[in-house]
Protein backbone atom coordinates (compact mmCIF):
# COMPACT_ATOMS: atom_id res chain seq x y z
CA UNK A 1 86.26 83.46 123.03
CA UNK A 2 84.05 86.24 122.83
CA UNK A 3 86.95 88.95 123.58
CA UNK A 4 88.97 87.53 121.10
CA UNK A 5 86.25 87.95 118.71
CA UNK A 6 85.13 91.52 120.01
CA UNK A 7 89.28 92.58 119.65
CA UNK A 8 89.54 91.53 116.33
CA UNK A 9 86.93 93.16 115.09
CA UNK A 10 87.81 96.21 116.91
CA UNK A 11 91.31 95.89 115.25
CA UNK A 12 89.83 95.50 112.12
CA UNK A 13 87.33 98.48 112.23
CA UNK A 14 90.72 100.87 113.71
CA UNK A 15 92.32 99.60 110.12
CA UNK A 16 89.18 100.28 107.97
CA UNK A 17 89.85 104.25 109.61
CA UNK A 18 92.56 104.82 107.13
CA UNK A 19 91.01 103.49 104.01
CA UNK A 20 90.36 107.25 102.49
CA UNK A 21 94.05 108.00 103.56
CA UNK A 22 95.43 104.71 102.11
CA UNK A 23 93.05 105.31 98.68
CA UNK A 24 94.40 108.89 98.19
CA UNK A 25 98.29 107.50 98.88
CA UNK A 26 97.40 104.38 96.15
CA UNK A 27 95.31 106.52 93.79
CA UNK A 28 92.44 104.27 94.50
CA UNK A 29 94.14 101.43 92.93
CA UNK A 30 95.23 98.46 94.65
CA UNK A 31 98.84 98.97 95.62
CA UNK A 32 100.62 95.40 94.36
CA UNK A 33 98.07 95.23 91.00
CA UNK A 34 96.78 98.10 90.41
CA UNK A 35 93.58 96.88 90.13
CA UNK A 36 90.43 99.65 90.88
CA UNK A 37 87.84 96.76 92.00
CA UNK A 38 87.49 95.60 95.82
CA UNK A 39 89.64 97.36 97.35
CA UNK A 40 90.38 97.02 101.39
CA UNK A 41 93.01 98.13 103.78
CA UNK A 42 95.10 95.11 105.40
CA UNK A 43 97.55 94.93 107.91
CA UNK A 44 101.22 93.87 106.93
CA UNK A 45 101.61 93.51 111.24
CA UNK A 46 98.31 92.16 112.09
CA UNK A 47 99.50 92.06 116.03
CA UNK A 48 100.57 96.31 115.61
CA UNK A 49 99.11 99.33 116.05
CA UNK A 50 97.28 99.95 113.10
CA UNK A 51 99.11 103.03 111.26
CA UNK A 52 99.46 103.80 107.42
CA UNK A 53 103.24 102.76 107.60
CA UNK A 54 102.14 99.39 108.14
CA UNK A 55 99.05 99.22 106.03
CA UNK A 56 98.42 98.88 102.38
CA UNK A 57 95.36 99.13 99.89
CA UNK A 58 94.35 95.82 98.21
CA UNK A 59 92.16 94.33 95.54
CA UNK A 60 90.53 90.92 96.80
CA UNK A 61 92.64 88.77 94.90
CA UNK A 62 96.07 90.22 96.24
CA UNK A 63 94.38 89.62 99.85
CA UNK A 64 94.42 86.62 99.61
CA UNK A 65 97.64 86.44 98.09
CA UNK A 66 98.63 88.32 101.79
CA UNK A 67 97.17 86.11 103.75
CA UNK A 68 98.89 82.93 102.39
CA UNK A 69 97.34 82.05 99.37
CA UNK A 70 98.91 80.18 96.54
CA UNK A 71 99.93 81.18 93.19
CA UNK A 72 102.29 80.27 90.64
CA UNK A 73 105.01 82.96 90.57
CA UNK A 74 105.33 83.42 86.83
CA UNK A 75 101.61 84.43 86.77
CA UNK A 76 102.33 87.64 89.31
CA UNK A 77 105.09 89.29 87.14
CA UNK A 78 102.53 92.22 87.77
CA UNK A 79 104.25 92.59 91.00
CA UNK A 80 107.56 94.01 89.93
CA UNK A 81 106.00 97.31 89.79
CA UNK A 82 105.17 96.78 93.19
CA UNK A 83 109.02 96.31 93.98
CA UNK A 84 109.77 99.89 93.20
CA UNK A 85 107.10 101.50 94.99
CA UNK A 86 108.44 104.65 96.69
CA UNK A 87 106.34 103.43 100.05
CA UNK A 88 108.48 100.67 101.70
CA UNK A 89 105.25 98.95 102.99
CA UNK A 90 104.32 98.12 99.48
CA UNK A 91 107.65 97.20 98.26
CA UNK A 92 108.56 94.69 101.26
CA UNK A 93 105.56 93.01 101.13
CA UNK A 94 105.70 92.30 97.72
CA UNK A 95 109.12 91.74 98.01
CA UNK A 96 108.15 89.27 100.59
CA UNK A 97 105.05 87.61 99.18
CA UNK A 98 107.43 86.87 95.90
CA UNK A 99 109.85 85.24 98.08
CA UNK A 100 107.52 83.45 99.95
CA UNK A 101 106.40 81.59 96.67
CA UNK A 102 109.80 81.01 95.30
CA UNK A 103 109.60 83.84 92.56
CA UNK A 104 113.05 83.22 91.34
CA UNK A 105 112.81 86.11 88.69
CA UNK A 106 111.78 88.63 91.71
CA UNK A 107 115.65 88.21 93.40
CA UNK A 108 117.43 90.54 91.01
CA UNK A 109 114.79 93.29 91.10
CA UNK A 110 114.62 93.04 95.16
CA UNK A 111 118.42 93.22 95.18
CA UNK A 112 118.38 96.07 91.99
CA UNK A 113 115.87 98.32 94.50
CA UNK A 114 117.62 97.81 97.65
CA UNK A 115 114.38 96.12 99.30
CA UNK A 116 115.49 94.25 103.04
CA UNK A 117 113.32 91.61 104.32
């Protein structure tokens, strides 16, 4: 159990690395919100090689939100921004994230900017 734990936190200290790099690419905002408080990098392939293609910056509440939280989808209209985000990380997985919680509204902007899940 122990190397599990050890790994993971190894993992997770390799993806706290690019937190500058990721802050500079958001603007120090978080990248589906744009919130300024709490921010943290996270995976979007938890089981990959931690690089900034596969990492974004978040605020606490949109972690959770990643990680499988609930949410009604008409409260995270604030995430259509996040649709045409010129990095693809942050477009897909708030591309995904809407569809995960049935965001109905989100299927014509995710079609409109060309995002593939």
């Amino acid at each position: 159990m122990a190397k599990g734990y050890e790994a993971n936190k190894q993992h997770q200290q390799e993806i706290a690395q690019f937190g500058k790099e990721l802050g500079r690419r958001a603007h120090f905002t978080c990248e589906w919100c744009g919130a300024k408080a709490g921010l943290a990098p996270v995976a979007t392939i938890p089981t990959a090689e931690p690089e900034v293609e596969n990492l974004l910056l978040l605020c606490a509440p949109c972690r959770a939100l990643h990680v499988g939280g609930d949410a009604d989808p008409n409260r995270l209209r604030h995430l259509e921004g996040a649709l045409w985000s010129s990095e693809p990380v942050v477009a897909r997985s708030a591309a995904a994230l809407l569809r995960r919680l049935g965001a109905d509204w989100a299927e014509e902007t995710i079609e409109e900017a060309g995002i593939d899940l």
